[in-house]
PDB file of N, CA and C in Angstrom:
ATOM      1  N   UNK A   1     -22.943 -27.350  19.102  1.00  0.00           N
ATOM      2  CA  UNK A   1     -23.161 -25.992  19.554  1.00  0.00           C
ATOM      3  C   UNK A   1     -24.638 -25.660  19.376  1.00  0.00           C
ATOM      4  N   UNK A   2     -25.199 -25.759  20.420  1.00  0.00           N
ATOM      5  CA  UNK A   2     -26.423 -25.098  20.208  1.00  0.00           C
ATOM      6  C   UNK A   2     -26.901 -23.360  20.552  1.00  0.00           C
ATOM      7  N   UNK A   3     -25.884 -22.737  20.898  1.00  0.00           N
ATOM      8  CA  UNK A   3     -26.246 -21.274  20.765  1.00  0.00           C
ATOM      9  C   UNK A   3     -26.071 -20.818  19.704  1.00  0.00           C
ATOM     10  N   UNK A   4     -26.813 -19.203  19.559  1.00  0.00           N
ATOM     11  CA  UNK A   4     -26.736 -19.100  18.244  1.00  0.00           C
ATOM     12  C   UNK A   4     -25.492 -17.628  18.435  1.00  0.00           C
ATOM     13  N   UNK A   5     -25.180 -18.130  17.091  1.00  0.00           N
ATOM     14  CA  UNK A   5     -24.211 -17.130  16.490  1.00  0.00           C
ATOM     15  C   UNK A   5     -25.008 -15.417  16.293  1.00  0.00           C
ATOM     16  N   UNK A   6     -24.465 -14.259  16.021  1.00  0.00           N
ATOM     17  CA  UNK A   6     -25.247 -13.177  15.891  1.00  0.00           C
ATOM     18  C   UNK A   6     -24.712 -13.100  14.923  1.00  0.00           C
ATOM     19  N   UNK A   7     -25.112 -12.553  13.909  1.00  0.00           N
ATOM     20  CA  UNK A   7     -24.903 -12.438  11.999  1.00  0.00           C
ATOM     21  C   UNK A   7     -24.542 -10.799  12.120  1.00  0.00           C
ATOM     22  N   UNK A   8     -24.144 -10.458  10.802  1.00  0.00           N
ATOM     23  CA  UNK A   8     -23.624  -9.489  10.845  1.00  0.00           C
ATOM     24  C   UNK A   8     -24.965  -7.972  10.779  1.00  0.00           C
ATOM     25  N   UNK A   9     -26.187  -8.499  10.382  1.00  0.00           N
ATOM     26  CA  UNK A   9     -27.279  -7.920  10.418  1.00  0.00           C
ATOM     27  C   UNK A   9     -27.608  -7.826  12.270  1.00  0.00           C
ATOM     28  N   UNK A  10     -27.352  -8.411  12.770  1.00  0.00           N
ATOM     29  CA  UNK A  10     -27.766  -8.316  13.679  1.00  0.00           C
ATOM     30  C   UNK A  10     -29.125  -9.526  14.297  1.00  0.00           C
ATOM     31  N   UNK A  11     -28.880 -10.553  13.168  1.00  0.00           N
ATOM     32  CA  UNK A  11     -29.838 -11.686  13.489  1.00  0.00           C
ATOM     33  C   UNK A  11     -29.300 -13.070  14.301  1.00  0.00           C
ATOM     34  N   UNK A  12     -30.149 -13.463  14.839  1.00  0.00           N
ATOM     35  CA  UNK A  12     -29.414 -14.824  15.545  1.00  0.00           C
ATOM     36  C   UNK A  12     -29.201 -15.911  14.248  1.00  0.00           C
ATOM     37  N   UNK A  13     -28.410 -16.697  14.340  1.00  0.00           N
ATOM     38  CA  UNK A  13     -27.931 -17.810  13.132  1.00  0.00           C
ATOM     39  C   UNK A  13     -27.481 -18.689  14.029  1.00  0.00           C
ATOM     40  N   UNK A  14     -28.408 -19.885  13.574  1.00  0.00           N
ATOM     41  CA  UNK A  14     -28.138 -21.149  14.258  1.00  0.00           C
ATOM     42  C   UNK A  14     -27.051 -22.193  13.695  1.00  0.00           C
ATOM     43  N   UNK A  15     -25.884 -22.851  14.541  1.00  0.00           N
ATOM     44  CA  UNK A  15     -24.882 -23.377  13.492  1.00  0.00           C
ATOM     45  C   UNK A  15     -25.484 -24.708  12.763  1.00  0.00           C
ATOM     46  N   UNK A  16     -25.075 -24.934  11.956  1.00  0.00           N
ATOM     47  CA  UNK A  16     -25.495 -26.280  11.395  1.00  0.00           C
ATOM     48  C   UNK A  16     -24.527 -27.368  11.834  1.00  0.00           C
ATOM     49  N   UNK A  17     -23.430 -27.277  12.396  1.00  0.00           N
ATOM     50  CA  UNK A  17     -22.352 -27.913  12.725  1.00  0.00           C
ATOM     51  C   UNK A  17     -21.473 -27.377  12.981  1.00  0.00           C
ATOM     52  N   UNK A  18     -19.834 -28.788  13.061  1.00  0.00           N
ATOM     53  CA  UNK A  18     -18.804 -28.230  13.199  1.00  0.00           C
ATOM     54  C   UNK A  18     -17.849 -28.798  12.630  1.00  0.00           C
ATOM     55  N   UNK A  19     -17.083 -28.684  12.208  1.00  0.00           N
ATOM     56  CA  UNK A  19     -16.089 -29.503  11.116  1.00  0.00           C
ATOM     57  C   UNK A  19     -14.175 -29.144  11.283  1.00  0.00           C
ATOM     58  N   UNK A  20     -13.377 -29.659  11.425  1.00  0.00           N
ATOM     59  CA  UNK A  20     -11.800 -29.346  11.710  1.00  0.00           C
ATOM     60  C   UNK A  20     -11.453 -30.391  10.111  1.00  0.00           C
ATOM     61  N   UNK A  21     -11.199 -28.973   9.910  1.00  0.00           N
ATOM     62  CA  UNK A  21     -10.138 -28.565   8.468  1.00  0.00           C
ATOM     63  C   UNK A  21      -8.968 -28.404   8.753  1.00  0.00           C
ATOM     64  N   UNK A  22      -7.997 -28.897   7.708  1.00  0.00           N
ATOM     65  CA  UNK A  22      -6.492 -28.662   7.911  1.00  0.00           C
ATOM     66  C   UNK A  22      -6.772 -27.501   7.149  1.00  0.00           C
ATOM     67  N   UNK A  23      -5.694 -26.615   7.558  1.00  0.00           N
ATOM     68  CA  UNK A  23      -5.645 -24.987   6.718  1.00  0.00           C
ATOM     69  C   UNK A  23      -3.704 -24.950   6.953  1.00  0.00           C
ATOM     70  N   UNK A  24      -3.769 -24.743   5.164  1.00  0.00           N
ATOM     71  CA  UNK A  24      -2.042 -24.211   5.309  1.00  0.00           C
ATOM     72  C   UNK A  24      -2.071 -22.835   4.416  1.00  0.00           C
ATOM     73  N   UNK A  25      -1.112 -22.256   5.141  1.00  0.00           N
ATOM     74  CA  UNK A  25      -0.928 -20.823   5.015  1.00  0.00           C
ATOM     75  C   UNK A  25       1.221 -20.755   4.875  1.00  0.00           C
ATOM     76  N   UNK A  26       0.911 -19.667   3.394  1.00  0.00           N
ATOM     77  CA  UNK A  26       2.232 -19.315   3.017  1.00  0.00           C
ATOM     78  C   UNK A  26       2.564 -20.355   1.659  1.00  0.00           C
ATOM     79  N   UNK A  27       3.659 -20.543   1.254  1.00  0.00           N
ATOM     80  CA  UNK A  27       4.025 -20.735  -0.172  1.00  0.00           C
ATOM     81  C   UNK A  27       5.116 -22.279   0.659  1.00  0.00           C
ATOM     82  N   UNK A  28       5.383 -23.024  -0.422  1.00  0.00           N
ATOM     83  CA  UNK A  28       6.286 -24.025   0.059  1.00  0.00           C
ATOM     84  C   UNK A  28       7.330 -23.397   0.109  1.00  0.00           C
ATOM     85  N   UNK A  29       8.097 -24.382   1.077  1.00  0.00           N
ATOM     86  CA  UNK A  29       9.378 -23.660   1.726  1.00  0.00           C
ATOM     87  C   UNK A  29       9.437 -22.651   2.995  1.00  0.00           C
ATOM     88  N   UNK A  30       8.177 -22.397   3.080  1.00  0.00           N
ATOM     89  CA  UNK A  30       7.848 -21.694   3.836  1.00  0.00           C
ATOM     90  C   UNK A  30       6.167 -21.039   4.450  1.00  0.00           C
ATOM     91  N   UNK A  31       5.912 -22.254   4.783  1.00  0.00           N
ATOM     92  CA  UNK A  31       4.564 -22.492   4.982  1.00  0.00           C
ATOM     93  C   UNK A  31       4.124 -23.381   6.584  1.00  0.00           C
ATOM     94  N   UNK A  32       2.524 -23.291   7.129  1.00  0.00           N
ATOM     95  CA  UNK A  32       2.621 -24.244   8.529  1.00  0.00           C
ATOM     96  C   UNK A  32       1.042 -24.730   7.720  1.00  0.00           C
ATOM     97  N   UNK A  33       0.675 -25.717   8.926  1.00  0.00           N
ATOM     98  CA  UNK A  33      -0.192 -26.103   8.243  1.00  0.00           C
ATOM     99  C   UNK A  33      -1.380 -26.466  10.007  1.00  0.00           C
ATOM    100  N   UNK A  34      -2.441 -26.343   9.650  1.00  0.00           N
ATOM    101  CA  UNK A  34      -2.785 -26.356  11.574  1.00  0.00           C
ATOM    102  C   UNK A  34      -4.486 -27.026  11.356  1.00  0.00           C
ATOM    103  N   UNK A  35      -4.847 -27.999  11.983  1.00  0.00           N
ATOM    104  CA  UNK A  35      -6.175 -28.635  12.075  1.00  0.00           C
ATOM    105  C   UNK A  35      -7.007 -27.129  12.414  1.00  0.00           C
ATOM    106  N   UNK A  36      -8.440 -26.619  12.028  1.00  0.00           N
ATOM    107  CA  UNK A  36      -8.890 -25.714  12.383  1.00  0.00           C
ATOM    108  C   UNK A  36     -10.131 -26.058  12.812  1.00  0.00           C
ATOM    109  N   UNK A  37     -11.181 -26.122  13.952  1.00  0.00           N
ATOM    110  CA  UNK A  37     -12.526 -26.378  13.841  1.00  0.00           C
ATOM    111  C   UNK A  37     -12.998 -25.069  13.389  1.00  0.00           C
ATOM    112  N   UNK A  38     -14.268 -25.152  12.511  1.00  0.00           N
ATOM    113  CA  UNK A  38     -14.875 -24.359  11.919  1.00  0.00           C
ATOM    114  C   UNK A  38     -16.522 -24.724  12.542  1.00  0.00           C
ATOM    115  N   UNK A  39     -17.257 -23.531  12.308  1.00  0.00           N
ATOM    116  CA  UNK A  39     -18.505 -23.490  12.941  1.00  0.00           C
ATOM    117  C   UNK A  39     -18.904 -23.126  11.214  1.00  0.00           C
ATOM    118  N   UNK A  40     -19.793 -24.219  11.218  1.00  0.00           N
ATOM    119  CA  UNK A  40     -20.740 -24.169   9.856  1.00  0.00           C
ATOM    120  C   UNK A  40     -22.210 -23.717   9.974  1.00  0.00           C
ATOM    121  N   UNK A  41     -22.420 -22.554   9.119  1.00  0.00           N
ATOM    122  CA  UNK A  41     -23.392 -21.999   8.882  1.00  0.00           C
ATOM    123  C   UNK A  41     -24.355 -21.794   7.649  1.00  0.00           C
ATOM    124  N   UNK A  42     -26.032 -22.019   7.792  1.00  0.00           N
ATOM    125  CA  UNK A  42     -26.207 -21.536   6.597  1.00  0.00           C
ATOM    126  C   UNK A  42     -26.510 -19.971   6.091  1.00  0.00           C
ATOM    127  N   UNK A  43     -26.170 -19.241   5.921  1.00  0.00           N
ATOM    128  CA  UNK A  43     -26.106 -17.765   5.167  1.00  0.00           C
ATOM    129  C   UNK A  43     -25.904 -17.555   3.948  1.00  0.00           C
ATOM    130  N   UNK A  44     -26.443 -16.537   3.455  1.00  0.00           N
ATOM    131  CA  UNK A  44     -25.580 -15.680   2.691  1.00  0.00           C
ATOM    132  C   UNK A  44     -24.556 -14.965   3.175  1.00  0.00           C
ATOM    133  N   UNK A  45     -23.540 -14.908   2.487  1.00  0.00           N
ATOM    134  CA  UNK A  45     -21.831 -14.349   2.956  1.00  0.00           C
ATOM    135  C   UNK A  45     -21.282 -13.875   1.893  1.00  0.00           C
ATOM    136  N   UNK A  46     -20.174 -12.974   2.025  1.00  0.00           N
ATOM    137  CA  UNK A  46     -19.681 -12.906   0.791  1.00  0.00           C
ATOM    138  C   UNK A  46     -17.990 -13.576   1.497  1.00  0.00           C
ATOM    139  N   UNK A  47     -18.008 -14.121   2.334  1.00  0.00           N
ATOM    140  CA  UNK A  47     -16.392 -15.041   3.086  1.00  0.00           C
ATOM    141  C   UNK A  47     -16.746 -16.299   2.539  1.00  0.00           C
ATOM    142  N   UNK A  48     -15.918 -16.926   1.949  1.00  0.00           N
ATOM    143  CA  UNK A  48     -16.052 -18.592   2.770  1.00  0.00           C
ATOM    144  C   UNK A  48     -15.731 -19.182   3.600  1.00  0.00           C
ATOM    145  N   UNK A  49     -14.951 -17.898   4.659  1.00  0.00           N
ATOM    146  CA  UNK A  49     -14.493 -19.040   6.094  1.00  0.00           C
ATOM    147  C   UNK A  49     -14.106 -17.377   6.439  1.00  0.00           C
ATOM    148  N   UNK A  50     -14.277 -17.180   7.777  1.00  0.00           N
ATOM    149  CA  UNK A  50     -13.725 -16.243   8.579  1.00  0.00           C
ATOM    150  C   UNK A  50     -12.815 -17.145   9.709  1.00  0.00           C
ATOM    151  N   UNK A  51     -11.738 -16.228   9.549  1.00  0.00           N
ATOM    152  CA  UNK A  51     -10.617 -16.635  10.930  1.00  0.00           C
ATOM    153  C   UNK A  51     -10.590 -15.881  11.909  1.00  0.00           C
ATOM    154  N   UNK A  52     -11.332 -16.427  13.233  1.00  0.00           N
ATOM    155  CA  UNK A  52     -11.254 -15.767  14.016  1.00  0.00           C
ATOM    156  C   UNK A  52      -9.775 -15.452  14.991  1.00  0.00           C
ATOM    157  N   UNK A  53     -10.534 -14.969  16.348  1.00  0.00           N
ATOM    158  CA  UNK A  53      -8.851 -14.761  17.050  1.00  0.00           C
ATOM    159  C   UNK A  53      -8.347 -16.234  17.574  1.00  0.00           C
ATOM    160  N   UNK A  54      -8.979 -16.928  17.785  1.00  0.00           N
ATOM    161  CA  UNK A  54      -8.555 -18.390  18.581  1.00  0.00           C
ATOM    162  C   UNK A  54      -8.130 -18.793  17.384  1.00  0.00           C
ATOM    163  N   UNK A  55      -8.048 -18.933  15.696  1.00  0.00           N
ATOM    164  CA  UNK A  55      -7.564 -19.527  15.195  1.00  0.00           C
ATOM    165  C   UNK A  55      -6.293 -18.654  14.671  1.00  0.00           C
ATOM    166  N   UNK A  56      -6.115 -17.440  14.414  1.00  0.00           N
ATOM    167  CA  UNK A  56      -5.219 -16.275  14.560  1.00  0.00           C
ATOM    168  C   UNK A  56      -4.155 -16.662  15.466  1.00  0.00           C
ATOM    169  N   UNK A  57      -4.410 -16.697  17.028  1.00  0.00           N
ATOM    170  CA  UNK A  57      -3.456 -16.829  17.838  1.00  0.00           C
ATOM    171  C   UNK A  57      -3.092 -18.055  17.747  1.00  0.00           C
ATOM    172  N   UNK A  58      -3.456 -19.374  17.467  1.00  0.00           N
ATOM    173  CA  UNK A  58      -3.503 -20.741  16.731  1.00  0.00           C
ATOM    174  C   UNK A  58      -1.529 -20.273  15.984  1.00  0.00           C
ATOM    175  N   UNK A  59      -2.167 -19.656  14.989  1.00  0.00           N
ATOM    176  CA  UNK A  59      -0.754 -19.769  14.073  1.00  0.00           C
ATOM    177  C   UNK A  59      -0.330 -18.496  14.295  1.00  0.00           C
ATOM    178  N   UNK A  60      -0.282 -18.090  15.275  1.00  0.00           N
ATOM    179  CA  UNK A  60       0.471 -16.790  15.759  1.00  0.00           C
ATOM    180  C   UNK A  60       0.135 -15.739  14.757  1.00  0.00           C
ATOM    181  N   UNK A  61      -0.759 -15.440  13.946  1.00  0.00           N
ATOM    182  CA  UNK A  61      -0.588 -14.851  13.010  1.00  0.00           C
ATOM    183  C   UNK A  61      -0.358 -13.157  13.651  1.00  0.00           C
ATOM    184  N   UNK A  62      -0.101 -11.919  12.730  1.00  0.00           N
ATOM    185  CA  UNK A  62      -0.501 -10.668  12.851  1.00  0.00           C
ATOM    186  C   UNK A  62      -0.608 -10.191  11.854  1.00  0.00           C
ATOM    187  N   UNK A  63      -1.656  -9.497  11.816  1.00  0.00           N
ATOM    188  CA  UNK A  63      -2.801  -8.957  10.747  1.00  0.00           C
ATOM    189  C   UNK A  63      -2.717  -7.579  10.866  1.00  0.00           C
ATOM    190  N   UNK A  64      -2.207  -6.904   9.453  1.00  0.00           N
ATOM    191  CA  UNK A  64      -2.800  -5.500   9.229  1.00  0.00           C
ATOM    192  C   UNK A  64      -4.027  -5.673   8.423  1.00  0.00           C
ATOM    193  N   UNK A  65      -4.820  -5.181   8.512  1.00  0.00           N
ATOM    194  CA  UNK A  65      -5.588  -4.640   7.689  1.00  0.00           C
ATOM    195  C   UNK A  65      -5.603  -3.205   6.643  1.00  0.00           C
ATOM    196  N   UNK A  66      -4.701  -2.589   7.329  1.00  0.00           N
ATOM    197  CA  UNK A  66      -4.656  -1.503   6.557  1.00  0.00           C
ATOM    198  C   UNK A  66      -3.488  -1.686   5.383  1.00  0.00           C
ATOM    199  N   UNK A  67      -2.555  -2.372   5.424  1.00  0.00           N
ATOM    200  CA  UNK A  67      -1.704  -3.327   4.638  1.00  0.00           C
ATOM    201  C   UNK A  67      -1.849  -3.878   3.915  1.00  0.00           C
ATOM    202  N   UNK A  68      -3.046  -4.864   4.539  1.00  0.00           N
ATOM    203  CA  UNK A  68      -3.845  -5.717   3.765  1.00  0.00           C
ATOM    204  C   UNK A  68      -2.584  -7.153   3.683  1.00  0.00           C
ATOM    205  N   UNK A  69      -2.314  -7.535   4.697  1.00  0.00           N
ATOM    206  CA  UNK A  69      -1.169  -8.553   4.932  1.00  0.00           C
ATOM    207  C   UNK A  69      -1.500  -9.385   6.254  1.00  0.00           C
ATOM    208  N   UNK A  70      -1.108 -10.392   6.114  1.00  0.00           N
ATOM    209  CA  UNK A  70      -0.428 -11.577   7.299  1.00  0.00           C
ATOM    210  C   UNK A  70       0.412 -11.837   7.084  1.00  0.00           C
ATOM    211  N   UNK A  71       0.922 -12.291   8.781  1.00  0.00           N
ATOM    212  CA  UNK A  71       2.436 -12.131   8.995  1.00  0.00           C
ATOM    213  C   UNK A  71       2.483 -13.514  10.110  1.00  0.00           C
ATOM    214  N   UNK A  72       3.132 -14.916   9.901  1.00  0.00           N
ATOM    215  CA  UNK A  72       2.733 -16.113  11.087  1.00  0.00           C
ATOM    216  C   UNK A  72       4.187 -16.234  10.940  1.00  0.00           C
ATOM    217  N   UNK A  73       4.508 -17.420  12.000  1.00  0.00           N
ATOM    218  CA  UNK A  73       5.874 -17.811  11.979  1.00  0.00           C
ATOM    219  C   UNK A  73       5.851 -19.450  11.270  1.00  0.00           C
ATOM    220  N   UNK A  74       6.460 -19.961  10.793  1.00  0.00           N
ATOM    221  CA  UNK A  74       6.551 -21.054  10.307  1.00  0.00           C
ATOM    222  C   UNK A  74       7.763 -21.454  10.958  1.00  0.00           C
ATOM    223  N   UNK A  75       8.586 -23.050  10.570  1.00  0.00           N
ATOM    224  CA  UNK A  75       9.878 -23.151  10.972  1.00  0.00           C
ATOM    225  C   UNK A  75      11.008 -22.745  10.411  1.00  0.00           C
ATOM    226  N   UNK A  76      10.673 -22.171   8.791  1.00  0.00           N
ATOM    227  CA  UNK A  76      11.895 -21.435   7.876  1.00  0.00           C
ATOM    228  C   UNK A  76      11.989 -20.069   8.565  1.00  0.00           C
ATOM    229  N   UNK A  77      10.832 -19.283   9.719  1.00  0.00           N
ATOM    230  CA  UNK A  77      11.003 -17.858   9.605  1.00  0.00           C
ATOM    231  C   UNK A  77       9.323 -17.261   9.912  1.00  0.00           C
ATOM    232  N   UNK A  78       9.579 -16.206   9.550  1.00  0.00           N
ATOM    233  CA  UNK A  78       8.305 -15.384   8.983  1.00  0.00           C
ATOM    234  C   UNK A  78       7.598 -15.362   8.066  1.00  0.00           C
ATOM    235  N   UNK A  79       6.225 -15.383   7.691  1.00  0.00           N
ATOM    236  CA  UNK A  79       6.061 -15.503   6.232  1.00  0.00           C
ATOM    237  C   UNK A  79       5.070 -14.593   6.659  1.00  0.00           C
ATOM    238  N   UNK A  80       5.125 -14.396   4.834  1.00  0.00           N
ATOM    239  CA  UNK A  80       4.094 -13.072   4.589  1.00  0.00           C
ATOM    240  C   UNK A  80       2.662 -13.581   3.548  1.00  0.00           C
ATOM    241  N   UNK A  81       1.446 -12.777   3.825  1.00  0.00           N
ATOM    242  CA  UNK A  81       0.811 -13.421   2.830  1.00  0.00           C
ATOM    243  C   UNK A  81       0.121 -11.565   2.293  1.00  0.00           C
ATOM    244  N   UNK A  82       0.059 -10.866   1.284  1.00  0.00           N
ATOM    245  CA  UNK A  82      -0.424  -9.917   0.543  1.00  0.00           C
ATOM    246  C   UNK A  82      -1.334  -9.949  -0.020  1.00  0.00           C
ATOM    247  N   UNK A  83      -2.383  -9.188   0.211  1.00  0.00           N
ATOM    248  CA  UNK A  83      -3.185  -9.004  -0.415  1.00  0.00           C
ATOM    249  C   UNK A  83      -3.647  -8.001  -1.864  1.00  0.00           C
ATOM    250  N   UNK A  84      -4.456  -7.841  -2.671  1.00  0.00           N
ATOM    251  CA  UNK A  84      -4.701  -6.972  -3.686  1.00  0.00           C
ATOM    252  C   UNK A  84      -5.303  -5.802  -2.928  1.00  0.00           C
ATOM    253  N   UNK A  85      -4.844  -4.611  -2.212  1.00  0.00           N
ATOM    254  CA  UNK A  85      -5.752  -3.332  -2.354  1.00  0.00           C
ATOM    255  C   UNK A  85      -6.689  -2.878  -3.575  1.00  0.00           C
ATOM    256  N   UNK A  86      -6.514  -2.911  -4.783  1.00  0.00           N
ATOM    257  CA  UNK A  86      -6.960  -2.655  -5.729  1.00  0.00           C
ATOM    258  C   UNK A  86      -8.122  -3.695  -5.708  1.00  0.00           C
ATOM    259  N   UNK A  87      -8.072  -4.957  -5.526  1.00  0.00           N
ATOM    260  CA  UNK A  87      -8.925  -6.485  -6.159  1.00  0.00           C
ATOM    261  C   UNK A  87      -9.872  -6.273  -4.851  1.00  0.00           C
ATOM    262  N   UNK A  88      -9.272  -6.345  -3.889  1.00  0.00           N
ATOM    263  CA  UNK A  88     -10.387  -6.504  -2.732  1.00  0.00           C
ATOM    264  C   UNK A  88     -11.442  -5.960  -2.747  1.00  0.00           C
ATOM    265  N   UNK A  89     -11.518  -4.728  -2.295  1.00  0.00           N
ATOM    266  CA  UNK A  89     -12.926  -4.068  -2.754  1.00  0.00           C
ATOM    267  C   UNK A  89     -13.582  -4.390  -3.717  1.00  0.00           C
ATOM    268  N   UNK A  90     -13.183  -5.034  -4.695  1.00  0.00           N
ATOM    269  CA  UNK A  90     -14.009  -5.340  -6.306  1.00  0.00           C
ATOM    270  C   UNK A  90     -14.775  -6.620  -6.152  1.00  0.00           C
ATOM    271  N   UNK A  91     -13.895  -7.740  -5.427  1.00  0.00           N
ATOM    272  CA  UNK A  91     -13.981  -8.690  -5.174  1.00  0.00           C
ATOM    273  C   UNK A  91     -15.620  -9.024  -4.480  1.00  0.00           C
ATOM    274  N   UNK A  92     -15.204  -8.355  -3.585  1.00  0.00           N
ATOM    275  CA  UNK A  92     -16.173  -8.381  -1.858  1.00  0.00           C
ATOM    276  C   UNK A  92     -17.777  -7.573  -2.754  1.00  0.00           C
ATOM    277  N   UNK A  93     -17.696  -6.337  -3.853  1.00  0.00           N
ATOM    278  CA  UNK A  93     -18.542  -6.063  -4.471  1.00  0.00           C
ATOM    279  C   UNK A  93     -19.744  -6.894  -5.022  1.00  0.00           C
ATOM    280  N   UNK A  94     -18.417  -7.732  -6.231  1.00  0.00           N
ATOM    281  CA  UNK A  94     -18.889  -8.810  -7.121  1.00  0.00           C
ATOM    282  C   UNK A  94     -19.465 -10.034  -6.042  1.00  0.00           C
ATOM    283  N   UNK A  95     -18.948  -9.994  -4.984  1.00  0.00           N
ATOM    284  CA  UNK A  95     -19.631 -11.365  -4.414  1.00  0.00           C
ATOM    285  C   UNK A  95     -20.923 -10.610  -3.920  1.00  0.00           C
ATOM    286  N   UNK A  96     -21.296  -9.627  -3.518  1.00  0.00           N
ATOM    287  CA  UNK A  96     -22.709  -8.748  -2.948  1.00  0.00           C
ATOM    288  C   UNK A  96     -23.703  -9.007  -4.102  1.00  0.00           C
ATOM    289  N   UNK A  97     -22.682  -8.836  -5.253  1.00  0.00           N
ATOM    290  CA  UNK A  97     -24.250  -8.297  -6.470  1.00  0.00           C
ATOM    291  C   UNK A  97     -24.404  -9.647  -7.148  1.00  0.00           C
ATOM    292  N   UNK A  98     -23.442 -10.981  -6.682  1.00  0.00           N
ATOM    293  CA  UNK A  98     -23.990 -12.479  -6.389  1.00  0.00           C
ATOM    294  C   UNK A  98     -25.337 -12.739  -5.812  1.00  0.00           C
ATOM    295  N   UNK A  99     -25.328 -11.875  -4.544  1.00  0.00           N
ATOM    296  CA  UNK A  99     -26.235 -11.982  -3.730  1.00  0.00           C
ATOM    297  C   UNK A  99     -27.409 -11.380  -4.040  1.00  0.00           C
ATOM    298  N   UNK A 100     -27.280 -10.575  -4.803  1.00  0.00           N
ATOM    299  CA  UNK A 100     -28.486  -9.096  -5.092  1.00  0.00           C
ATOM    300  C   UNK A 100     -28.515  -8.432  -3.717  1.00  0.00           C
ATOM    301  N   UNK A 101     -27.581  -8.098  -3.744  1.00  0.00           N
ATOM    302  CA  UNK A 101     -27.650  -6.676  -2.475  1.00  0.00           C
ATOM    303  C   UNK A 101     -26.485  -5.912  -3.470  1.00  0.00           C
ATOM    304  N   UNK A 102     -26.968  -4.694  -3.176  1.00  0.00           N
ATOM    305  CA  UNK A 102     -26.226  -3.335  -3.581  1.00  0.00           C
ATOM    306  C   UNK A 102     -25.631  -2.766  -2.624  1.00  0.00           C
ATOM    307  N   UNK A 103     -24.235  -1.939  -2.511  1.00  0.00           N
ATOM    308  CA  UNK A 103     -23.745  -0.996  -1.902  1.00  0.00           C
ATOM    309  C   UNK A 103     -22.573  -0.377  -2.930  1.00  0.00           C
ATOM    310  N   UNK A 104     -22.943   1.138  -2.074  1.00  0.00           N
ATOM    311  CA  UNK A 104     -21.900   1.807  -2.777  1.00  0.00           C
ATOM    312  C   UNK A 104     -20.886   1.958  -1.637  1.00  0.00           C
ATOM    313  N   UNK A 105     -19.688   1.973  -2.295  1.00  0.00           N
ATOM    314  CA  UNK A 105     -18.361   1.652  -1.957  1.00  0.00           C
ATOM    315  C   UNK A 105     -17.276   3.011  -2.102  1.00  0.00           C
TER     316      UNK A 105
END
């Protein structure tokens, strides 16, 4: 890939590569598991991998955000994955003031 990505600042970011990861999602018994290509970048981030929609619609997933949940189909069913409302925000903080950037929240 030689175009560049746009960063969340609003800067161009050139990829460094590309790499297909297996990614499994859900608990045993009830779990899928799906090759993913990933576009590798160098940044500062506070993600270690964003899922976009091509890998979303990949495992059918559906995403609240306001929930703070995923929801894919596997072959047992539905599975769910939950998140911390409380942890998240703290989380995403502590990885900023990793970085030395500040925000109030």
């Amino acid at each position: 890939m030689t175009m560049p990505l746009v960063g969340f600042a609003g800067t161009p970011i050139y990829p460094a590569g590309q790499i297909a990861l297996p990614i499994t999602m859900g608990e045993e018994g009830s779990q899928i598991t799906r090759m993913i290509d990933f576009i590798v970048v160098d940044c500062l981030s506070a993600y270690n991998a964003i899922l976009g929609r091509t890998t979303l619609n990949k495992i059918r997933a559906i995403i609240s955000t306001y929930h703070l949940m995923n929801k894919f189909l596997t072959p047992e069913g539905i599975a769910c994955i939950r998140g911390d409302q409380k942890a998240a925000p703290e989380c995403y903080v502590t990885s900023l003031r990793g970085a030395n950037i500040t925000m109030n929240i």
